[in-house]
Protein backbone atom coordinates (compact mmCIF):
# COMPACT_ATOMS: atom_id res chain seq x y z
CA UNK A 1 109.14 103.87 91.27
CA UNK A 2 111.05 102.99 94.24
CA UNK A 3 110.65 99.78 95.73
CA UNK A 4 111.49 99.37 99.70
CA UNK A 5 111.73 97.12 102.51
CA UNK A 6 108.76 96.71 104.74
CA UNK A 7 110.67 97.10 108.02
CA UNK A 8 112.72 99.63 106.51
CA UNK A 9 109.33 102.56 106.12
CA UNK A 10 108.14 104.97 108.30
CA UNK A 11 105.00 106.13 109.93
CA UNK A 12 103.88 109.70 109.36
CA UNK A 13 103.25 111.63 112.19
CA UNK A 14 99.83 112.19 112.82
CA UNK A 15 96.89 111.60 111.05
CA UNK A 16 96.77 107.62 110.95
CA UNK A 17 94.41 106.06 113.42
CA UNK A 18 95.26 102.73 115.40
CA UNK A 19 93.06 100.46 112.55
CA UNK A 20 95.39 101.90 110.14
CA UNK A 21 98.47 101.23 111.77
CA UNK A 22 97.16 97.53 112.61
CA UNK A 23 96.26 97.02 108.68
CA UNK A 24 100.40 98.70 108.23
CA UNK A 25 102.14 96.29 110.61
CA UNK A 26 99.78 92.98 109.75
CA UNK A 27 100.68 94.41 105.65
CA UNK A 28 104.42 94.34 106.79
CA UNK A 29 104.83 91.30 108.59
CA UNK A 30 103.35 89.45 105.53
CA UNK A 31 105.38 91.27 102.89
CA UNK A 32 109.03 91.61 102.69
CA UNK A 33 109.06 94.34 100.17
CA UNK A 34 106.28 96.91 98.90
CA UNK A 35 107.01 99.29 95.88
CA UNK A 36 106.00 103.44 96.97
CA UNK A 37 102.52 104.30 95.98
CA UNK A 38 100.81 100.92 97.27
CA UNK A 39 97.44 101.60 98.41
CA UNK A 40 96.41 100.07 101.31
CA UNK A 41 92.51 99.18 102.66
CA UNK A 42 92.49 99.17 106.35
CA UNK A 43 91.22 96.24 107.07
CA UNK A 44 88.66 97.66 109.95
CA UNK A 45 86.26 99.55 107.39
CA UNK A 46 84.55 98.92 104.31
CA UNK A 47 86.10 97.13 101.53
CA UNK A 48 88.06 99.16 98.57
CA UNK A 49 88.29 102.32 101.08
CA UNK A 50 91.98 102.76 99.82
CA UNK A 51 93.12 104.85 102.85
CA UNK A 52 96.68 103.96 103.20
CA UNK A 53 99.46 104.92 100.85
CA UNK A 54 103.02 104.48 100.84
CA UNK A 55 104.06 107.74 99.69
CA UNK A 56 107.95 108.56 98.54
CA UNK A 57 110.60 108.00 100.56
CA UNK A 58 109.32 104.63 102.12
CA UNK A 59 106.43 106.62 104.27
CA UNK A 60 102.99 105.54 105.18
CA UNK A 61 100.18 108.17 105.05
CA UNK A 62 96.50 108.80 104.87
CA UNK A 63 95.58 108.28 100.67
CA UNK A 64 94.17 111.95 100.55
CA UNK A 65 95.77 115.16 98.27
């Protein structure tokens, strides 16, 4: 498992909405490194929704298959 940077990941295109990318960038700014496949709650809906993941090479993405 790879671990990465914070300010060194990505955003995928599409598909994230602005909560999500708040609940990224508040995760990052806190966190100097995060290891790929860290789950994420956004922090604007219910707790355990696990809808973030940091998915290989260093890229954040809705958790779904």
């Amino acid at each position: 498992m790879n671990k990465y940077k914070t300010d060194s990941t990505r955003i995928n295109q599409g598909g994230l909405m602005r909560c999500c990318l708040a609940t990224i960038d508040k995760f990052c700014m806190e966190n100097e490194f995060v290891d790929e496949g860290r789950v994420l709650d956004c922090m604007y809906e219910k707790p355990y929704n696990a809808q973030i993941i940091l998915s290989e090479k260093g890229i954040w993405r809705w958790n779904h298959p």
